[in-house]
Each structure stands twice: as structure tokens, then as C-alpha cells.
C-alpha atoms as a PDB file:
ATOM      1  CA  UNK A   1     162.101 101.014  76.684  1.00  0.00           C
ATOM      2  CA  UNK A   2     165.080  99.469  74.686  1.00  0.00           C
ATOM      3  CA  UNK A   3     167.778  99.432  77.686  1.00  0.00           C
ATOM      4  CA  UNK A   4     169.586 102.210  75.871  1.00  0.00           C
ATOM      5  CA  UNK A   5     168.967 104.140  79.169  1.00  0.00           C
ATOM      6  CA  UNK A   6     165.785 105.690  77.576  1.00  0.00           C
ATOM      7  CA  UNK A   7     163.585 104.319  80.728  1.00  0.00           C
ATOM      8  CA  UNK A   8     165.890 106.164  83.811  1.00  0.00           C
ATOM      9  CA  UNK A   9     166.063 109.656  81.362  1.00  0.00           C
ATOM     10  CA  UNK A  10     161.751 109.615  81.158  1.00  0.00           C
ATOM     11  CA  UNK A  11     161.365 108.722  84.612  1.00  0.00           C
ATOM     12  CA  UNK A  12     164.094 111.095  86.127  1.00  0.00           C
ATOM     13  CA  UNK A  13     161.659 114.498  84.805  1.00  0.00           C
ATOM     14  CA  UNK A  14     158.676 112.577  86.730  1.00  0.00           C
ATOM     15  CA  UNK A  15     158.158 113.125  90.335  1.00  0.00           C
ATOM     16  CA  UNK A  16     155.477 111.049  91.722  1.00  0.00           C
ATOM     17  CA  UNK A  17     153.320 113.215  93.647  1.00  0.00           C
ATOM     18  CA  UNK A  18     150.965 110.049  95.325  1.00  0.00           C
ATOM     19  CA  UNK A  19     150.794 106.214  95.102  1.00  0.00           C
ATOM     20  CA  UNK A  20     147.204 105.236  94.846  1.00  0.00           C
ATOM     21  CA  UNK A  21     148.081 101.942  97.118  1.00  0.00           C
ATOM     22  CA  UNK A  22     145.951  99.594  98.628  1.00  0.00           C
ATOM     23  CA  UNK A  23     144.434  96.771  95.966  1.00  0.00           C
ATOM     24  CA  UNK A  24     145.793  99.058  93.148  1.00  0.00           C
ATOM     25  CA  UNK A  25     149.523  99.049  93.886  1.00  0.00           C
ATOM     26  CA  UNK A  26     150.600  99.558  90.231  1.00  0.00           C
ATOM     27  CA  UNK A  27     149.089 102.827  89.896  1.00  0.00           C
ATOM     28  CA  UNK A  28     150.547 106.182  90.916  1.00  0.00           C
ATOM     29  CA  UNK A  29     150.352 109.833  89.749  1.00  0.00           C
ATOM     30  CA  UNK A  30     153.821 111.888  88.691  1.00  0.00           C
ATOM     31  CA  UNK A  31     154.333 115.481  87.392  1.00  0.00           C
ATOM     32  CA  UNK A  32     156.529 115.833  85.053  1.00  0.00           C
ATOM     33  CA  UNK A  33     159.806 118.205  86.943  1.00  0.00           C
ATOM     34  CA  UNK A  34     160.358 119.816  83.600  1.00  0.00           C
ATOM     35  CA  UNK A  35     157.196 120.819  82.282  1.00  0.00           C
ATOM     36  CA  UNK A  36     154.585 120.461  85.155  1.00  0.00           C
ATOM     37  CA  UNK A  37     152.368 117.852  83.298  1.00  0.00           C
ATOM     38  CA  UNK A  38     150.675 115.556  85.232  1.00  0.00           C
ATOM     39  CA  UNK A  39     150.743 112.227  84.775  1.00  0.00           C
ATOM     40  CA  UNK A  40     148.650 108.867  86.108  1.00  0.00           C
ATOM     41  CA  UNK A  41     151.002 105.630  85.756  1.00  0.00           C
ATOM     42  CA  UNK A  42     150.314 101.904  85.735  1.00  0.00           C
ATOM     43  CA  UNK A  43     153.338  99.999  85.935  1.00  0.00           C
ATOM     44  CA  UNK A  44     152.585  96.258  85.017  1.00  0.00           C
ATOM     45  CA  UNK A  45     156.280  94.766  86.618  1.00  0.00           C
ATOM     46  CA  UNK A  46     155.008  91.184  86.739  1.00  0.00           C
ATOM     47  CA  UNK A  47     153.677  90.044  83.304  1.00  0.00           C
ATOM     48  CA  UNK A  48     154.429  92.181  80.325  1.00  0.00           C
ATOM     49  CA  UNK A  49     156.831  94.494  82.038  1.00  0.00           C
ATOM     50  CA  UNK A  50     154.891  97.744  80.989  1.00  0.00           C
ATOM     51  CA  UNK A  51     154.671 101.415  82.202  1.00  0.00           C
ATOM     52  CA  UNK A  52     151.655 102.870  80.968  1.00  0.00           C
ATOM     53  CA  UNK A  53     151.229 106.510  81.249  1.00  0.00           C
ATOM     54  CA  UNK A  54     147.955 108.584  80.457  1.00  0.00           C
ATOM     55  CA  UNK A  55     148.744 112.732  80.387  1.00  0.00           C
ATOM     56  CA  UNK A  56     146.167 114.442  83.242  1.00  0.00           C
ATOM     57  CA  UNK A  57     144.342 117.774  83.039  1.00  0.00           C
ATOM     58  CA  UNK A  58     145.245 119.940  85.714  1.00  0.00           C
ATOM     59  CA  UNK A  59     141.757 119.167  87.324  1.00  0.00           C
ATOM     60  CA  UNK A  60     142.038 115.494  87.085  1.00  0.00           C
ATOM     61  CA  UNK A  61     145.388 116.249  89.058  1.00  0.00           C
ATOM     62  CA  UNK A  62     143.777 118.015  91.093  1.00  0.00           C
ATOM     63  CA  UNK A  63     140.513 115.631  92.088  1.00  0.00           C
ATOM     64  CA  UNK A  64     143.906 113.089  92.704  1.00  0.00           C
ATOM     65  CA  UNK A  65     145.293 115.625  95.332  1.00  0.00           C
ATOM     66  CA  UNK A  66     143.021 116.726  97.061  1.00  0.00           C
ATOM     67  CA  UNK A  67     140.203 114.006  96.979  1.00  0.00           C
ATOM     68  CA  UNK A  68     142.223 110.964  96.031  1.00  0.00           C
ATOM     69  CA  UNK A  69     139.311 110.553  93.083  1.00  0.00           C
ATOM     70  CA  UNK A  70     141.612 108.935  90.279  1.00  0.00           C
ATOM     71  CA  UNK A  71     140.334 108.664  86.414  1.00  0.00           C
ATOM     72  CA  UNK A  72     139.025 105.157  85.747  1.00  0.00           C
ATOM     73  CA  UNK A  73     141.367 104.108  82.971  1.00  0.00           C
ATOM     74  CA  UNK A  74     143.788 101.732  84.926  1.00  0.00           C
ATOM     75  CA  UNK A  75     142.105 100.714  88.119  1.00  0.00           C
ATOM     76  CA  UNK A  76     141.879  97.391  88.071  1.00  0.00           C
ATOM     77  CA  UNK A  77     144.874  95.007  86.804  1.00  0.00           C
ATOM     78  CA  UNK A  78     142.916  93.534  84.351  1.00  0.00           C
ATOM     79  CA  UNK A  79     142.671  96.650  82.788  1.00  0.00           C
ATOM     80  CA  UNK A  80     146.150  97.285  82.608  1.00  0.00           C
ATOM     81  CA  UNK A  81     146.832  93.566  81.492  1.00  0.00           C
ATOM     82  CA  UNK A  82     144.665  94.051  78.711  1.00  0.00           C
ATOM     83  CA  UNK A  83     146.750  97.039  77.388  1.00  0.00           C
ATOM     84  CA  UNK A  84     149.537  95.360  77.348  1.00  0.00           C
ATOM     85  CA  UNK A  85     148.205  92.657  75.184  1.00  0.00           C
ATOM     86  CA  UNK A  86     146.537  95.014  72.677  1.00  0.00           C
ATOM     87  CA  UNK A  87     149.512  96.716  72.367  1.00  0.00           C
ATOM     88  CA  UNK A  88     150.797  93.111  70.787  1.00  0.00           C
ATOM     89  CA  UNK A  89     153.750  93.534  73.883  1.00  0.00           C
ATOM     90  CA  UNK A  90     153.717  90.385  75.217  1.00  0.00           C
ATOM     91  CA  UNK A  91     155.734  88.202  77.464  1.00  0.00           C
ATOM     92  CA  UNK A  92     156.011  84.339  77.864  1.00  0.00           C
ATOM     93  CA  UNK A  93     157.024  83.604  81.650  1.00  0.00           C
ATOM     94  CA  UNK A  94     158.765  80.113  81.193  1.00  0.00           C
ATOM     95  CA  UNK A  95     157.750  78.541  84.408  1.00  0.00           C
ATOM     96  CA  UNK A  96     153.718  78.193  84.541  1.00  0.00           C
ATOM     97  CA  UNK A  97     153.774  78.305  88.053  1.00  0.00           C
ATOM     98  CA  UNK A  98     155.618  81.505  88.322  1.00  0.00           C
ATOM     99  CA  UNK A  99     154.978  82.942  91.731  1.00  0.00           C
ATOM    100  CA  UNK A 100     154.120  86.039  89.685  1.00  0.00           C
ATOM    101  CA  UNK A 101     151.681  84.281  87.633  1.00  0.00           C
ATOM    102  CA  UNK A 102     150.102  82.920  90.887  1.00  0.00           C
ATOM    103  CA  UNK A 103     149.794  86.592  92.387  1.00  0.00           C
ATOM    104  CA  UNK A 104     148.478  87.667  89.126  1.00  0.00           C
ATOM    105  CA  UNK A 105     145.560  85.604  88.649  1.00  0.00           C
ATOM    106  CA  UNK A 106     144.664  86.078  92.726  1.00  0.00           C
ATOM    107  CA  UNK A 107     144.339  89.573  92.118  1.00  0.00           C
ATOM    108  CA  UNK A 108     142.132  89.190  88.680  1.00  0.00           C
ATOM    109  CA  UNK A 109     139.764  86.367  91.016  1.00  0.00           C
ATOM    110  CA  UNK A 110     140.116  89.263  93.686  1.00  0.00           C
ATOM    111  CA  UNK A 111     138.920  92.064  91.346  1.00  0.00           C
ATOM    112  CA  UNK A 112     136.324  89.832  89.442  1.00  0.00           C
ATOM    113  CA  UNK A 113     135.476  86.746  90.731  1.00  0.00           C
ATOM    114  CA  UNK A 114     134.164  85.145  87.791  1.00  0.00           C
ATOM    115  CA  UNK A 115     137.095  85.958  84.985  1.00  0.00           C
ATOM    116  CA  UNK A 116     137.367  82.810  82.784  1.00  0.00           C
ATOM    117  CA  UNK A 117     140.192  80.838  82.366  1.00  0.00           C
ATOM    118  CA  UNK A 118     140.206  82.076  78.611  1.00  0.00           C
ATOM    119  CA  UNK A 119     140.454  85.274  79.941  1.00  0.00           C
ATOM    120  CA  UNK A 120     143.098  84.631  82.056  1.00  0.00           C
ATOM    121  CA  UNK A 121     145.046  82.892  79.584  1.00  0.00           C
ATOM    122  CA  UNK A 122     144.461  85.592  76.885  1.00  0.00           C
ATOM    123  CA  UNK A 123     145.838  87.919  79.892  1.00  0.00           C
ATOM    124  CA  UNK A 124     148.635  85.993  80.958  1.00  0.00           C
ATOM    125  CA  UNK A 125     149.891  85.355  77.346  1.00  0.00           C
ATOM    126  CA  UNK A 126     149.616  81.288  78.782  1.00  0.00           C
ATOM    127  CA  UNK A 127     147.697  78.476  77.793  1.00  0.00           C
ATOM    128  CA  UNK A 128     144.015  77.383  78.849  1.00  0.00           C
ATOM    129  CA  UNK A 129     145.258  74.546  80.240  1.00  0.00           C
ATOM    130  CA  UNK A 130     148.023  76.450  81.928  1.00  0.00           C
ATOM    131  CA  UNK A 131     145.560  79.018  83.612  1.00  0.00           C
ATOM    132  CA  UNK A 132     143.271  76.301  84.029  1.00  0.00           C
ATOM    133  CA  UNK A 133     146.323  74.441  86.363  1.00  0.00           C
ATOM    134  CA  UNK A 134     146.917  77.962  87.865  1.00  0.00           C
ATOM    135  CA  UNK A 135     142.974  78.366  88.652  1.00  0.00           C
ATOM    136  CA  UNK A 136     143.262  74.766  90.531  1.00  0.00           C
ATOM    137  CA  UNK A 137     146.143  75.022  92.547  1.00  0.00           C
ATOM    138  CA  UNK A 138     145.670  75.361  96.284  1.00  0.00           C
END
């Protein structure tokens, strides 16, 4: 968000109401302190250093709340991964065996065992051969 300050003024107006936890630690719903808008948040801290935010009806709020029943958009890393590469923001971590690369690619094995190496490295913004080591390492 440019580090003119515009990141700490967006995310002062948003109280986060609940943290999803568990496997999807990244995720959590705000409302907005100004205006009352919900909000459902991804925040991708490890690869591409992302917030994602998706505006929620008052009933998807709601189905949050009061039955923890969250929209499907950023449930699983690789989803949120993949935004961040559409988007064309991405980052190059300059050591391949990053401990955050390492977590990273656990969790993608974790949420679908049989992601590619291609897909991790298309992910990851790294090489094949790079996931490939990552993939390989005990």
C-alpha cells in the first residue's frame, strides 16, 4: 500500500469482528468502524505480502457470526496465492529455502496433496527446479 501510511489509515476504520483460525490463519472478518461494512480479509504476509479484502452482505456477516459459515472465496492459501499472482503483484524471496517458502508449500501439500511442482512454482513466483528442491527436502 505504498508506505505513505495509506495501509495503518485503511486498517484503523476496520475492526475485526472474528479470526477464522485453525488451517486458515490468514483469513479474518472486519467491519468497517466508520461505515459498518463488513468485510472478509486474507492477508498473504509470507509470499506476495497482500491484504485482500472482499466487501460482505450483511447476511454473509451474519452466517460468519453466528454460524462461523464463511464465503468460499479465500479458504484455502492457494486461493489467495493465486490472487496475488493474477494481480501481476509478485515477489521474489532471495533465499529458495526461505523458511517461509518451506511453510508455504506444507500448507499447499496440506490443502491438496497432489499440487504440482509447476503449480507451486507458478505460486511461489520460484523456479521448477526451485519448488522441485523445496518438494524434496526433508
Amino acid at each position: 500500500m505504498t508506505g505513505d501510511g495509506l495501509h495503518e489509515r485503511v486498517f484503523a476504520t476496520l475492526d475485526q469482528v472474528r479470526k477464522h483460525g485453525g488451517c486458515q490463519w490468514w483469513l479474518y472478518a472486519s467491519i468497517c468502524n466508520v461505515c459498518g461494512q463488513g468485510w472478509m480479509i486474507a492477508q498473504d504476509e509470507r509470499i506476495h505480502d497482500n491484504f485482500y479484502l472482499k466487501r460482505l452482505s450483511a447476511d454473509a456477516l451474519k452466517r460468519i457470526l453466528e454460524y462461523d459459515s464463511w464465503p468460499n472465496d479465500f479458504l484455502t492459501f492457494e486461493q489467495v496465492l493465486r490472487i496475488g499472482v493474477e494481480s501481476g503483484n509478485i515477489c521474489r524471496l532471495l533465499d529458495p529455502h526461505s523458511p517461509d517458502l518451506v511453510h508455504t508449500v506444507e500448507d499447499l501439500r496440506r490443502e491438496r496433496p497432489d499440487i504440482s511442482e509447476d503449480q507451486i512454482a507458478a505460486l511461489l513466483g520460484i523456479s521448477i527446479g526451485a519448488a522441485s528442491e523445496l518438494l524434496n527436502d526433508p
